[in-house]
N, C-alpha and C. Protein backbone atom coordinates (compact mmCIF):
# COMPACT_ATOMS: atom_id res chain seq x y z
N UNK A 1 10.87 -11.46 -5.86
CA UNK A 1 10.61 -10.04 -5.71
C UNK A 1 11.85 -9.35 -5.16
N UNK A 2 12.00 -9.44 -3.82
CA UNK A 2 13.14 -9.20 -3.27
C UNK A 2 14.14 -10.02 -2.94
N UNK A 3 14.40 -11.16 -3.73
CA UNK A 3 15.23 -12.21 -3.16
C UNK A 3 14.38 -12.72 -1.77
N UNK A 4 13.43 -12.59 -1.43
CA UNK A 4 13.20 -13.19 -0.13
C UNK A 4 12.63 -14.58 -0.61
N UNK A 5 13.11 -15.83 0.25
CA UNK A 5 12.10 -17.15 0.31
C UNK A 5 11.59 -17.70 1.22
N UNK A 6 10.67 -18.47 1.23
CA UNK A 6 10.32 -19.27 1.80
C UNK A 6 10.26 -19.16 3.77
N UNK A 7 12.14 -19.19 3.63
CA UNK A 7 12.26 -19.42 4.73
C UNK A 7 12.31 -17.64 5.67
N UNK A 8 13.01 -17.02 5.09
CA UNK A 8 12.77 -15.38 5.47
C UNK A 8 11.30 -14.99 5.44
N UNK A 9 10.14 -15.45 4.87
CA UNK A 9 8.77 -14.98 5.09
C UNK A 9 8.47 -15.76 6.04
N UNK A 10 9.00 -16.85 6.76
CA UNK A 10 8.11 -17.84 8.03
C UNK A 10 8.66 -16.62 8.88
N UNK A 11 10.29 -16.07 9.10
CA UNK A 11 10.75 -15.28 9.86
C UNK A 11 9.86 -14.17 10.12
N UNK A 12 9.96 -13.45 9.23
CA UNK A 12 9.39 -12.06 9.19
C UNK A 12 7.58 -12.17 10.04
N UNK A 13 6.93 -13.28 9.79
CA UNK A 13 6.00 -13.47 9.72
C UNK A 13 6.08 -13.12 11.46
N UNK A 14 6.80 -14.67 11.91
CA UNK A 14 7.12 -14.59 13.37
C UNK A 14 7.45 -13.61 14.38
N UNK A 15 8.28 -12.45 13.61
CA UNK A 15 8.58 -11.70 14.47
C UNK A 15 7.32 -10.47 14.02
N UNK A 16 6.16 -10.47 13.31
CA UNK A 16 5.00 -9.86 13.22
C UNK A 16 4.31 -9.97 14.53
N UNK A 17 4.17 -11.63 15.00
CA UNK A 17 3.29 -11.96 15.81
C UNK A 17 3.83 -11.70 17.01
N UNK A 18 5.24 -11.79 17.29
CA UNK A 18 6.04 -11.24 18.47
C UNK A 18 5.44 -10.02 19.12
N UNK A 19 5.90 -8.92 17.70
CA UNK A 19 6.05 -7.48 17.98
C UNK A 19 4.22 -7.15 18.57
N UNK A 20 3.68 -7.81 17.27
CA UNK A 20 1.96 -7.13 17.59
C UNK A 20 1.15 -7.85 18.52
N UNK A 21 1.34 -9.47 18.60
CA UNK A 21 0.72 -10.41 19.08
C UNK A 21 -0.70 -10.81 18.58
N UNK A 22 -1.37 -12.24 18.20
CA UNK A 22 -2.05 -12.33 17.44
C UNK A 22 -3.13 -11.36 17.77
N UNK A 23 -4.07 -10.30 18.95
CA UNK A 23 -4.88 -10.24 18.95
C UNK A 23 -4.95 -8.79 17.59
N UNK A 24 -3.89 -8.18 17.51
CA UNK A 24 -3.91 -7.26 16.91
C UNK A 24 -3.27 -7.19 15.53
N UNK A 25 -2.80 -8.43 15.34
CA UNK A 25 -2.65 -8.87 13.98
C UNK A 25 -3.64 -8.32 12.88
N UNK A 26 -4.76 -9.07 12.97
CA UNK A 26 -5.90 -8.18 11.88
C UNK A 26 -5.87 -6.30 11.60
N UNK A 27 -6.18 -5.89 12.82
CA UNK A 27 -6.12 -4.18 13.05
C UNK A 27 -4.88 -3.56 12.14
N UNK A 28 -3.28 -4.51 12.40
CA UNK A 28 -2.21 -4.05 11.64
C UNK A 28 -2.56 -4.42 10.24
N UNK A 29 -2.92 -5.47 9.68
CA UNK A 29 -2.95 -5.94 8.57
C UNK A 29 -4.59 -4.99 7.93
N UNK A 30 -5.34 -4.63 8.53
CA UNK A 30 -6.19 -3.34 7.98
C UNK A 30 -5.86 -2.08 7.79
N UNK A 31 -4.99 -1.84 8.65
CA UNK A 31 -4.56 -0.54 8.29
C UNK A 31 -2.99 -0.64 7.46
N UNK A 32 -2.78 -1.81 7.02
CA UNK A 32 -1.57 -1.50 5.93
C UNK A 32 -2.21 -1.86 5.07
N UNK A 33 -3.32 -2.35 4.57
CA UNK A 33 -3.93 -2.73 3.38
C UNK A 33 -4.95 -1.33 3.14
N UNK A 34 -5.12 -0.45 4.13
CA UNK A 34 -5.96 0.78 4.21
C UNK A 34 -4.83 2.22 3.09
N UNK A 35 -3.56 2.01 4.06
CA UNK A 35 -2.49 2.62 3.57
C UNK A 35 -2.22 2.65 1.98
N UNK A 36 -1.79 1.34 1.62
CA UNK A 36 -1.63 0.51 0.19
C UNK A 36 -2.60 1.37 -0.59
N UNK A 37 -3.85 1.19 -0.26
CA UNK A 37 -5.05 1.39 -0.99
C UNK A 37 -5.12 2.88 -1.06
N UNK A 38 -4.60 3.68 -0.15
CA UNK A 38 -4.62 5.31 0.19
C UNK A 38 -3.34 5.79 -1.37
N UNK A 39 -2.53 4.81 -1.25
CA UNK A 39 -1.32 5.38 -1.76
C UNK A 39 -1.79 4.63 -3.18
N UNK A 40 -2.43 3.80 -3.58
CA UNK A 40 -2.14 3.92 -4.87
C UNK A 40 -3.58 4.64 -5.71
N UNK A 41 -4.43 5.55 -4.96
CA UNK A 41 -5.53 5.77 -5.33
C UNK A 41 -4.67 6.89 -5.49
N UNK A 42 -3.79 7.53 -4.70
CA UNK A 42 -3.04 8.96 -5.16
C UNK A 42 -2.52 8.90 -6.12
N UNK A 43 -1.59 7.87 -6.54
CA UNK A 43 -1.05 7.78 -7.90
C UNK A 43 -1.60 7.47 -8.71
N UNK A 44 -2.72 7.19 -8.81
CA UNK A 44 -4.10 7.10 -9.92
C UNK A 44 -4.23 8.73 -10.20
N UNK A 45 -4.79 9.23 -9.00
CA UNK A 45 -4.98 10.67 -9.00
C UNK A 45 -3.82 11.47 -9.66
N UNK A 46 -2.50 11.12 -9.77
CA UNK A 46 -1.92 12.32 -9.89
C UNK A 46 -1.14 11.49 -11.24
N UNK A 47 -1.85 10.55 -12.08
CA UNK A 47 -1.40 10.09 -13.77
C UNK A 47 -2.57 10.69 -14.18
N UNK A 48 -3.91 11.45 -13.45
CA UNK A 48 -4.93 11.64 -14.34
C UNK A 48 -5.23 13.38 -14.15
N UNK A 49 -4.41 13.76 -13.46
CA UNK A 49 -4.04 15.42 -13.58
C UNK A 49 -3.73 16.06 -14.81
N UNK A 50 -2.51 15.78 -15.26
CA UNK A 50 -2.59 16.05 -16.46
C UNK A 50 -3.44 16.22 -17.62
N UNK A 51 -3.98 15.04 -17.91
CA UNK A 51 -5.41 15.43 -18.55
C UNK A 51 -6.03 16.39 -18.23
N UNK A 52 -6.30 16.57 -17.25
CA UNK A 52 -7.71 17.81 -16.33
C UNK A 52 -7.04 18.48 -17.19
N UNK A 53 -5.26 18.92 -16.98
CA UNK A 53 -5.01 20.34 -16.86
C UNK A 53 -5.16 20.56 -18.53
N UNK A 54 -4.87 19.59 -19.53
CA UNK A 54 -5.25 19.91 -21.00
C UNK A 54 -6.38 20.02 -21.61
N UNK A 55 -7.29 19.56 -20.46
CA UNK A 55 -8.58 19.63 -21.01
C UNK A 55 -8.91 20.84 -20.88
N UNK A 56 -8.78 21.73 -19.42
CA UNK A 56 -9.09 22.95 -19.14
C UNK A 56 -8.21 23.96 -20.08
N UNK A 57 -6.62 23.76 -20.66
CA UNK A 57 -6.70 24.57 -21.91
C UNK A 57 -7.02 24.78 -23.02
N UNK A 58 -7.32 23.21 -23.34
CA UNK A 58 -8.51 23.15 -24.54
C UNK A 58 -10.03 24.28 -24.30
N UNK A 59 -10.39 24.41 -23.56
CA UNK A 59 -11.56 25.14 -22.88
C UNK A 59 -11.42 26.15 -23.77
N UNK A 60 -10.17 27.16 -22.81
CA UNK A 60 -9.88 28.36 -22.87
C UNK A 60 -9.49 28.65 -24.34
């Protein structure tokens, strides 16, 4: 994906549990999977605008 392996995701991981500490691990990992889910329901929303807006000149 990004060039990252193996060994850079044990890192990253580690300094997750540093920064947040396990109790709040879950809470972070809900609200970036909350986020994710916020942001690609917008870009759903805004590939299906267009349509609306041709449908409503078809109307008229």
């Amino acid at each position: 994906m990004f060039g990252l392996g193996t060994t850079e995701l044990i890192i990253i991981l580690i300094l997750v549990l540093v920064i947040f500490g396990a109790g709040k691990l879950p809470s972070v990992g809900g609200a970036l999977g909350k986020g994710l889910r916020n942001f690609k329901d917008g870009m759903k929303e805004e590939e299906d605008e267009p349509e609306k807006i041709e449908k409503k000149d078809d109307e008229e």
